[in-house]
C-alpha atoms as a PDB file:
ATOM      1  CA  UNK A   1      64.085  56.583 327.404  1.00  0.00           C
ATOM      2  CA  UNK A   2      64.780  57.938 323.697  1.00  0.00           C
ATOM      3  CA  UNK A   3      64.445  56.006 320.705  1.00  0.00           C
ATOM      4  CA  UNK A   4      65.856  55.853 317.444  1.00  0.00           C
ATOM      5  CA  UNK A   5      64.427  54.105 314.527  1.00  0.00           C
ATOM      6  CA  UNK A   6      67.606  52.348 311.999  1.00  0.00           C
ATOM      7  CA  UNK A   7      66.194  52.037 308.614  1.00  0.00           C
ATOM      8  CA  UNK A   8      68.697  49.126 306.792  1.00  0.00           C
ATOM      9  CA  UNK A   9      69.137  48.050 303.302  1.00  0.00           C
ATOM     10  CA  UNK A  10      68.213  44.612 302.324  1.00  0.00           C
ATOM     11  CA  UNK A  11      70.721  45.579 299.266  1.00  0.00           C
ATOM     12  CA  UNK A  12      73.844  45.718 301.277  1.00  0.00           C
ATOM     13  CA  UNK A  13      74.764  47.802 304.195  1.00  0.00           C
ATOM     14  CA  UNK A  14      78.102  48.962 305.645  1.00  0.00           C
ATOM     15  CA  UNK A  15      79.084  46.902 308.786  1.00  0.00           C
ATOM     16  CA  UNK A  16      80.232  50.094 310.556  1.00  0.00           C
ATOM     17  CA  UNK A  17      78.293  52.506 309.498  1.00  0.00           C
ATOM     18  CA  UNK A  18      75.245  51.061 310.776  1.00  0.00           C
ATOM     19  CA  UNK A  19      76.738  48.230 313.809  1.00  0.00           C
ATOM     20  CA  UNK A  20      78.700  51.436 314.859  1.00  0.00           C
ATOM     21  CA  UNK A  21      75.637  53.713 315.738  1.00  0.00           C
ATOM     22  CA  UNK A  22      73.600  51.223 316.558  1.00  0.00           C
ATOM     23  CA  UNK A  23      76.000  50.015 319.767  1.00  0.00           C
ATOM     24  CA  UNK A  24      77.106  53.645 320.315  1.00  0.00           C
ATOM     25  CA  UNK A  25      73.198  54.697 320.942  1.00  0.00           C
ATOM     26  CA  UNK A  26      73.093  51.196 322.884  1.00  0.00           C
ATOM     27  CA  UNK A  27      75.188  52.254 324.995  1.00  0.00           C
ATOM     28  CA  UNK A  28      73.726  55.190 326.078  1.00  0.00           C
ATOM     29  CA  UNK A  29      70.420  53.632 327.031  1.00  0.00           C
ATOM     30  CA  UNK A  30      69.007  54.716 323.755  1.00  0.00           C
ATOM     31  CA  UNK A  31      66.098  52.081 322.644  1.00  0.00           C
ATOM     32  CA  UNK A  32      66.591  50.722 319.051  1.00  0.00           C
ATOM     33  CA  UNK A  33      64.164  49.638 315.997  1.00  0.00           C
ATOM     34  CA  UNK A  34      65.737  48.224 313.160  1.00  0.00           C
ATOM     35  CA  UNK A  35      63.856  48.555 310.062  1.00  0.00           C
ATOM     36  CA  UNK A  36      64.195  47.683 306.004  1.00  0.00           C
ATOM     37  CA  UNK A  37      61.569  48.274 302.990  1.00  0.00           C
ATOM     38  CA  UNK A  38      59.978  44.845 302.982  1.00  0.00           C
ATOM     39  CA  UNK A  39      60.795  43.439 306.846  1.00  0.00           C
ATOM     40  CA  UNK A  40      63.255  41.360 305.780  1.00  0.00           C
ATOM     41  CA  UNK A  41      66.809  40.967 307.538  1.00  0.00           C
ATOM     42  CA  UNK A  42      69.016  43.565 305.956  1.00  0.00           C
ATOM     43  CA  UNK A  43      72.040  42.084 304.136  1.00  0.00           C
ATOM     44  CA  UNK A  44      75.587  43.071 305.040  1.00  0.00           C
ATOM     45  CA  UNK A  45      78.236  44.231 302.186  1.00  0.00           C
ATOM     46  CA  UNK A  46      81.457  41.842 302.375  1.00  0.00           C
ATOM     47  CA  UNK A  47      83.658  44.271 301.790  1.00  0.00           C
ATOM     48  CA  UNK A  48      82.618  46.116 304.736  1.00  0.00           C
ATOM     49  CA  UNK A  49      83.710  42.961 307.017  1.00  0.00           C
ATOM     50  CA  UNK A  50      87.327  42.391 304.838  1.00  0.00           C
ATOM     51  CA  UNK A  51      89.673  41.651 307.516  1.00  0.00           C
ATOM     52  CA  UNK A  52      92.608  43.239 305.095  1.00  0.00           C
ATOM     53  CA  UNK A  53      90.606  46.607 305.303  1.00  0.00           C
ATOM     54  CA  UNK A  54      88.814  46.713 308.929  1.00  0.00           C
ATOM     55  CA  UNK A  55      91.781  44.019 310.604  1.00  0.00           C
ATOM     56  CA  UNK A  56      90.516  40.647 311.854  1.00  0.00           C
ATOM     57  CA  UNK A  57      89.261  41.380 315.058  1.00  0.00           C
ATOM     58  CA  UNK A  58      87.356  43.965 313.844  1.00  0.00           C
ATOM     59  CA  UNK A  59      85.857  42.221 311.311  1.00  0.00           C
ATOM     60  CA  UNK A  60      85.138  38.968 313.469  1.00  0.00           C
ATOM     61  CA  UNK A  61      83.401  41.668 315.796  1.00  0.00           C
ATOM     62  CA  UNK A  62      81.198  43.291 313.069  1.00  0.00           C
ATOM     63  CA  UNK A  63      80.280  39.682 311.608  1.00  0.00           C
ATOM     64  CA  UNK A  64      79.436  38.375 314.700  1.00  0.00           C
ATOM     65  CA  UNK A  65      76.778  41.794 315.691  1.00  0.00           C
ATOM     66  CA  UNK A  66      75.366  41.345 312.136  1.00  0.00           C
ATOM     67  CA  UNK A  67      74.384  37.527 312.526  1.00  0.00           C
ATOM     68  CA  UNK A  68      73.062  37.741 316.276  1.00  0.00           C
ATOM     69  CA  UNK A  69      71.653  41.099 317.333  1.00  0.00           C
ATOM     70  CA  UNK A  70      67.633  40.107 317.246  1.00  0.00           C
ATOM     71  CA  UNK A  71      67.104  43.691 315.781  1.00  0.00           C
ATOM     72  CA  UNK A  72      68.725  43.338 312.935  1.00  0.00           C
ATOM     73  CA  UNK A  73      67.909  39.993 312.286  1.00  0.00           C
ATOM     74  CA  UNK A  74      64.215  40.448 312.644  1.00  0.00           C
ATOM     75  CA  UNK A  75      63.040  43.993 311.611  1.00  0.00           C
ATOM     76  CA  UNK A  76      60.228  45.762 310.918  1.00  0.00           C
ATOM     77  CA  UNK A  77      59.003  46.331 307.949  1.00  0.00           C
ATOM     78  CA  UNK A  78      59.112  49.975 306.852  1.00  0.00           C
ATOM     79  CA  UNK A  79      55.453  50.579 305.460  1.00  0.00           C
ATOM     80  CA  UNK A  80      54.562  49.555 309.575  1.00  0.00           C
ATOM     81  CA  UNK A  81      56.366  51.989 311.308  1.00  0.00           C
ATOM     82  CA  UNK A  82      55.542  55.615 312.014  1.00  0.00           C
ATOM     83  CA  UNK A  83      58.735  57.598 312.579  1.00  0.00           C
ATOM     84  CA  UNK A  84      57.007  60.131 314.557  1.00  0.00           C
ATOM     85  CA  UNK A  85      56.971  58.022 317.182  1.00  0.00           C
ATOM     86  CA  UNK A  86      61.041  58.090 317.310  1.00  0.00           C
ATOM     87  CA  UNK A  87      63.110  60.348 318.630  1.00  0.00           C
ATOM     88  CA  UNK A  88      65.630  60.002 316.026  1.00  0.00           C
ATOM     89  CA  UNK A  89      66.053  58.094 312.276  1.00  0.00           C
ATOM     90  CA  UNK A  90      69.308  56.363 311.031  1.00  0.00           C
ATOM     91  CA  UNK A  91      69.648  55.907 308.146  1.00  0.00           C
ATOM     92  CA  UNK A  92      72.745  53.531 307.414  1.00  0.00           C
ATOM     93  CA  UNK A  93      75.015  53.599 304.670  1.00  0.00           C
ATOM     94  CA  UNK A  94      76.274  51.239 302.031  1.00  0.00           C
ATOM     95  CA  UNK A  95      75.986  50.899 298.578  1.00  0.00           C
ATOM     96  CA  UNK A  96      72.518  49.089 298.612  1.00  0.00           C
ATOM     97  CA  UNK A  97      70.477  51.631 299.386  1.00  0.00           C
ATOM     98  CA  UNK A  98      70.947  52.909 296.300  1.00  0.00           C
ATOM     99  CA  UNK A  99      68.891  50.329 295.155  1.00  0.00           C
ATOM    100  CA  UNK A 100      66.393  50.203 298.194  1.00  0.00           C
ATOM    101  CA  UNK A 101      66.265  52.233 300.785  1.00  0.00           C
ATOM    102  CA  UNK A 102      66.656  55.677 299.149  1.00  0.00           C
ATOM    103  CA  UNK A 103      63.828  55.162 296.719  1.00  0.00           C
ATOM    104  CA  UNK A 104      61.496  53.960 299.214  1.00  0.00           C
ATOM    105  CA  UNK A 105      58.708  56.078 300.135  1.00  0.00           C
ATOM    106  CA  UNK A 106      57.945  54.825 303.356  1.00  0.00           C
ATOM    107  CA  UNK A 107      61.533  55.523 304.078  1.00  0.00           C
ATOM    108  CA  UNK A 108      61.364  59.257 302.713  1.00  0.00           C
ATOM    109  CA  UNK A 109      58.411  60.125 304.834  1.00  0.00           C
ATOM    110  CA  UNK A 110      60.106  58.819 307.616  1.00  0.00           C
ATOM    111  CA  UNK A 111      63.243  61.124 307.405  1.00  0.00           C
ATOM    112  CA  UNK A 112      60.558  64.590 306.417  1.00  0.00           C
ATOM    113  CA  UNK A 113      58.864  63.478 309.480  1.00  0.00           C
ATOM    114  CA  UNK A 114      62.239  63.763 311.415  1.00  0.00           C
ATOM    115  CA  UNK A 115      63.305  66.610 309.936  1.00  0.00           C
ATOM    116  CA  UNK A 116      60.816  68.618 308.970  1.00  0.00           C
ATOM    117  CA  UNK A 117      58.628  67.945 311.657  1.00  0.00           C
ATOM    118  CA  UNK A 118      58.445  70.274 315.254  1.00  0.00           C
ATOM    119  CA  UNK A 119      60.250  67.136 316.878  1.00  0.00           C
ATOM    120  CA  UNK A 120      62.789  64.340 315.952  1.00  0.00           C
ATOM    121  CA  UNK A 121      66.514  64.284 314.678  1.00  0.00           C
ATOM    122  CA  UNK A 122      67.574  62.350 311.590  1.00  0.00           C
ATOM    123  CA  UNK A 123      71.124  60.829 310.920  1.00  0.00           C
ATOM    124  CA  UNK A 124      72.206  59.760 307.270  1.00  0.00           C
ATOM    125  CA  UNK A 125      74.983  58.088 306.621  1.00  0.00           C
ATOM    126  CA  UNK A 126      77.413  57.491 303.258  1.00  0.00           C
ATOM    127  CA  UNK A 127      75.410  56.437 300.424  1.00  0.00           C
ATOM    128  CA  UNK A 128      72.394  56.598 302.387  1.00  0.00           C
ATOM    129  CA  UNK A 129      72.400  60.551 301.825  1.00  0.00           C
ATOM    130  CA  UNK A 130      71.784  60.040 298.347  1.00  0.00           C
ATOM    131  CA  UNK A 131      68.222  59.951 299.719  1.00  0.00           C
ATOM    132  CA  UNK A 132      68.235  63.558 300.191  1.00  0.00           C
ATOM    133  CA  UNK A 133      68.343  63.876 296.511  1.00  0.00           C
ATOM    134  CA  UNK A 134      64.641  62.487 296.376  1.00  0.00           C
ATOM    135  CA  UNK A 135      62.627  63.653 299.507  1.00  0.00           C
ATOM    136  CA  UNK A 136      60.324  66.506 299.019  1.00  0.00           C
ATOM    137  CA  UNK A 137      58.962  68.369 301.577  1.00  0.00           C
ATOM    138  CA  UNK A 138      54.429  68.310 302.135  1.00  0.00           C
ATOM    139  CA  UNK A 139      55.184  71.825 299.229  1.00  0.00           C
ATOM    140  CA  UNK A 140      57.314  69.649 296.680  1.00  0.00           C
ATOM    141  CA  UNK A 141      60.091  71.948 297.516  1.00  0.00           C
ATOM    142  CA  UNK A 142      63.353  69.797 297.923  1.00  0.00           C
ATOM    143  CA  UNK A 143      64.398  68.799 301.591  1.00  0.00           C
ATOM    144  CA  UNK A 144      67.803  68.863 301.117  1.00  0.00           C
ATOM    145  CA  UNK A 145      67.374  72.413 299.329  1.00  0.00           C
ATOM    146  CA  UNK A 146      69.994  75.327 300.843  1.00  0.00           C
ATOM    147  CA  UNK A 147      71.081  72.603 303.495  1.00  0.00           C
ATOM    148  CA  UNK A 148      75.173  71.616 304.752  1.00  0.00           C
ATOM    149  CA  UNK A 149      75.707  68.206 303.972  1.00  0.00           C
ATOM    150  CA  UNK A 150      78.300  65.707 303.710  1.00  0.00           C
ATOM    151  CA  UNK A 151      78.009  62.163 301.774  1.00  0.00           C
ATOM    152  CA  UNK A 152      80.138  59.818 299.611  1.00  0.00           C
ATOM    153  CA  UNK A 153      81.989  61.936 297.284  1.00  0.00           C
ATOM    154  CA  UNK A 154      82.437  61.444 293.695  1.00  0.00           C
ATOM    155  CA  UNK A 155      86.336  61.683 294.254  1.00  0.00           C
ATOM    156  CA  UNK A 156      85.629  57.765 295.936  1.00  0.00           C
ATOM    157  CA  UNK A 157      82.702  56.797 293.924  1.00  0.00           C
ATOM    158  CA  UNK A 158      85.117  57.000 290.815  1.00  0.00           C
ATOM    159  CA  UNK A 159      87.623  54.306 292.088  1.00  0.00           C
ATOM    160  CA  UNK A 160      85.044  52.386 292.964  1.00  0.00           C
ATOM    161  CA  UNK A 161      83.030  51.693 289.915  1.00  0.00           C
ATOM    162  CA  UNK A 162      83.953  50.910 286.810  1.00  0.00           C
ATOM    163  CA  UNK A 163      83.626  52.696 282.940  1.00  0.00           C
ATOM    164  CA  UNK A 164      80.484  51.748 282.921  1.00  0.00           C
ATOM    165  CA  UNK A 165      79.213  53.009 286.583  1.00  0.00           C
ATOM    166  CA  UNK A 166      78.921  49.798 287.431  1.00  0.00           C
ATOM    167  CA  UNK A 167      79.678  47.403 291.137  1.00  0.00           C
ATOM    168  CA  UNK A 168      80.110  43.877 290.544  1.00  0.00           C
ATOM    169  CA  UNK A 169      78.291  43.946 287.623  1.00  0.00           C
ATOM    170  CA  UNK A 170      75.696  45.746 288.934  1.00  0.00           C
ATOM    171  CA  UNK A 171      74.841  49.094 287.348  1.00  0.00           C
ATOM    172  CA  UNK A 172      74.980  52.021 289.715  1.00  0.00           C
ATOM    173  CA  UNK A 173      71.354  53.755 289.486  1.00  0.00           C
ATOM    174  CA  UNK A 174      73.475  57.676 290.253  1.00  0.00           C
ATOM    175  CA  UNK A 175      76.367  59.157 292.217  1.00  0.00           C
ATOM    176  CA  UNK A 176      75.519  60.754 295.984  1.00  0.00           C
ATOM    177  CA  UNK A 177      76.867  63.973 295.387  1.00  0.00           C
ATOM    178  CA  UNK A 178      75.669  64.423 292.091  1.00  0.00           C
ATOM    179  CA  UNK A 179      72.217  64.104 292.971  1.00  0.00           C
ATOM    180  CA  UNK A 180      72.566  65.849 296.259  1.00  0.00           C
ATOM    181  CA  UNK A 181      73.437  68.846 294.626  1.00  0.00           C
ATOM    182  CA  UNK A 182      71.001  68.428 292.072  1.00  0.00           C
ATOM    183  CA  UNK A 183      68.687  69.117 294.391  1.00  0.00           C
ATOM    184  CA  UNK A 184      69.855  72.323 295.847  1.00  0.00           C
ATOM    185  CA  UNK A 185      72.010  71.044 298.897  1.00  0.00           C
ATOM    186  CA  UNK A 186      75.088  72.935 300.081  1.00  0.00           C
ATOM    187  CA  UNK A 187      77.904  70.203 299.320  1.00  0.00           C
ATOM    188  CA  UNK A 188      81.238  69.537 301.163  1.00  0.00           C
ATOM    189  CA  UNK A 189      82.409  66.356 301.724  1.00  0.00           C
ATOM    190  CA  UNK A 190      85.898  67.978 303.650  1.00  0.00           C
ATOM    191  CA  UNK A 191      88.203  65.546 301.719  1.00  0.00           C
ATOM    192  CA  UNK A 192      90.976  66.961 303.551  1.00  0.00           C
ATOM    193  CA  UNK A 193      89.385  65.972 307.188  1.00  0.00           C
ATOM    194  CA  UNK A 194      90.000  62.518 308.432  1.00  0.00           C
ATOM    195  CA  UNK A 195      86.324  62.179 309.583  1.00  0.00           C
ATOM    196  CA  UNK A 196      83.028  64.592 307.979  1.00  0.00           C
ATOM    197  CA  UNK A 197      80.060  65.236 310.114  1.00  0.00           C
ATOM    198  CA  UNK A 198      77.678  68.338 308.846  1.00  0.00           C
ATOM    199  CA  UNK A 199      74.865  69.364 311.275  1.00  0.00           C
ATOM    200  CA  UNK A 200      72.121  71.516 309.859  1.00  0.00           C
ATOM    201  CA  UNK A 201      68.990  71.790 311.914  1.00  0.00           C
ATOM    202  CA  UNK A 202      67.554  68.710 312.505  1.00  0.00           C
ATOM    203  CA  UNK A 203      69.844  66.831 310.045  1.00  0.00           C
ATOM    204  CA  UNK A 204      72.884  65.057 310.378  1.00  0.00           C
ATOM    205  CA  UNK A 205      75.299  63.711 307.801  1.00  0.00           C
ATOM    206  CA  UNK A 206      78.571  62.005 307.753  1.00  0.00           C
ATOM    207  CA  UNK A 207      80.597  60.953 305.060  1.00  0.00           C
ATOM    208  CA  UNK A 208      80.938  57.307 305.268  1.00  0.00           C
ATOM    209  CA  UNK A 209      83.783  54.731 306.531  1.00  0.00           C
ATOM    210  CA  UNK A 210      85.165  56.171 309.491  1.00  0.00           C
ATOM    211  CA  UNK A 211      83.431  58.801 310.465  1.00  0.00           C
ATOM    212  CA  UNK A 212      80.087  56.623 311.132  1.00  0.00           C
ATOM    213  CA  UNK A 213      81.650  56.981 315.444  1.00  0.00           C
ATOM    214  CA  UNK A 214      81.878  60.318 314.932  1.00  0.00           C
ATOM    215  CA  UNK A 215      78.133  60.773 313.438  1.00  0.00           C
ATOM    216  CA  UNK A 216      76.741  58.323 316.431  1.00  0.00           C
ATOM    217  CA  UNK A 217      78.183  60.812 318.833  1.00  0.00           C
ATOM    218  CA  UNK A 218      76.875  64.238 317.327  1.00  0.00           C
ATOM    219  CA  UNK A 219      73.511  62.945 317.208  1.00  0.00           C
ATOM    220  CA  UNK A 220      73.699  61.929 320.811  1.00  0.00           C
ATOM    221  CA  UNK A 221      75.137  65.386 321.616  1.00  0.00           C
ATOM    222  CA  UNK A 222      71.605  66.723 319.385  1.00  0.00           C
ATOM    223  CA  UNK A 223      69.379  64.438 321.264  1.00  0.00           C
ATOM    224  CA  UNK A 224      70.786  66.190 324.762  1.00  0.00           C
ATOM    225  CA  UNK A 225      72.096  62.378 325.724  1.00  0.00           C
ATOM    226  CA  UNK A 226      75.044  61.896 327.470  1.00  0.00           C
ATOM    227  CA  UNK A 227      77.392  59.398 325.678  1.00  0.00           C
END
């Protein structure tokens, strides 16, 4: 049986991009870990489940995953999980892992040892690809360095916050793209596509809401697993 490792922010996650994947890889027999930085249950963003957005089915469905799946409601902590033992890493988006789960070390070993390594697959999602911005590889060089990717794109981020970069009141720490390119990764979010998934080597991206079904699928199709 594979296995795939779901490292979650405790900051605020995005229902689909991370209840999408994880049912998706269900499905397909795929064994799942949920993990966040301190062990903690990860905390869902609101607006993610805003029946005027998502409808109220869907929204009712997403709540309802997010308060009883036992994964996700008791995870691991990060510092106690070795990655190489995973087949594959997801990293969820959401706008609280700018604040968690991208600055976590434990976290940024676990997506070199996925994709850097001889074995293992990583998929980042949304704001969750602002990681890339801040993993080095065991020579300091930049992982993301001369790689496609995809992410949240500025064009979004900038009706989003406001004058100030901030969310709710909460100043945002930097923009995904920004520091994606920053450190040397090819950028293109495909604004004109309904749905952006980049596959380079053992890395996966996807631009965020809506293309999270999409991403689930390409990594299956990179793991050899029949969906």
């Amino acid at each position: 049986m594979s296995s795939a490792l779901f490292i979650v922010s405790e900051e605020g996650y995005w229902a689909e991009e991370c209840i999408e994947p994880l049912t998706t890889l269900d499905s397909a027999g795929v064994d799942v870990t949920v993990a966040t930085p301190s062990g903690n249950p990860p905390v869902v963003d609101e607006r993610s489940l805003d029946p005027d957005d998502v409808g109220e089915d869907e929204a009712e469905r997403l709540r309802d995953i997010h308060e009883s799946d036992e994964r996700l409601n008791d995870p691991e902590p990060i510092a106690q999980i070795d990655a190489t033992e995973y087949d594959a890493v997801v990293f969820p988006g959401g706008h609280g892992t700018e604040w968690d789960v991208n600055q976590d070390v434990h976290a940024r070993q676990a997506l070199v040892s996925a994709v850097a390594g001889d074995e293992g697959k990583a998929l980042v999602v949304c704001h969750a690809v602002g990681i890339l911005g801040f993993t080095r590889e065991a020579d300091g060089s930049p992982l993301v360095q001369d790689r496609d990717v995809t992410g949240f794109p500025n064009e979004w981020e900038e009706d989003i916050v406001d004058e100030n970069d901030c969310l709710d009141g909460r100043k945002l720490p930097y923009w995904v793209e920004d520091e994606v390119k920053a450190a040397g990764g090819n950028w293109d979010a495909e604004l004109d596509q309904d749905t952006s998934v980049t596959v380079d080597g053992d890395l996966v991206t996807a631009r965020g809401p809506g293309s999270s079904s999409a991403a689930a699928e390409t990594l299956l199709d990179e793991l050899g697993i029949d969906a």
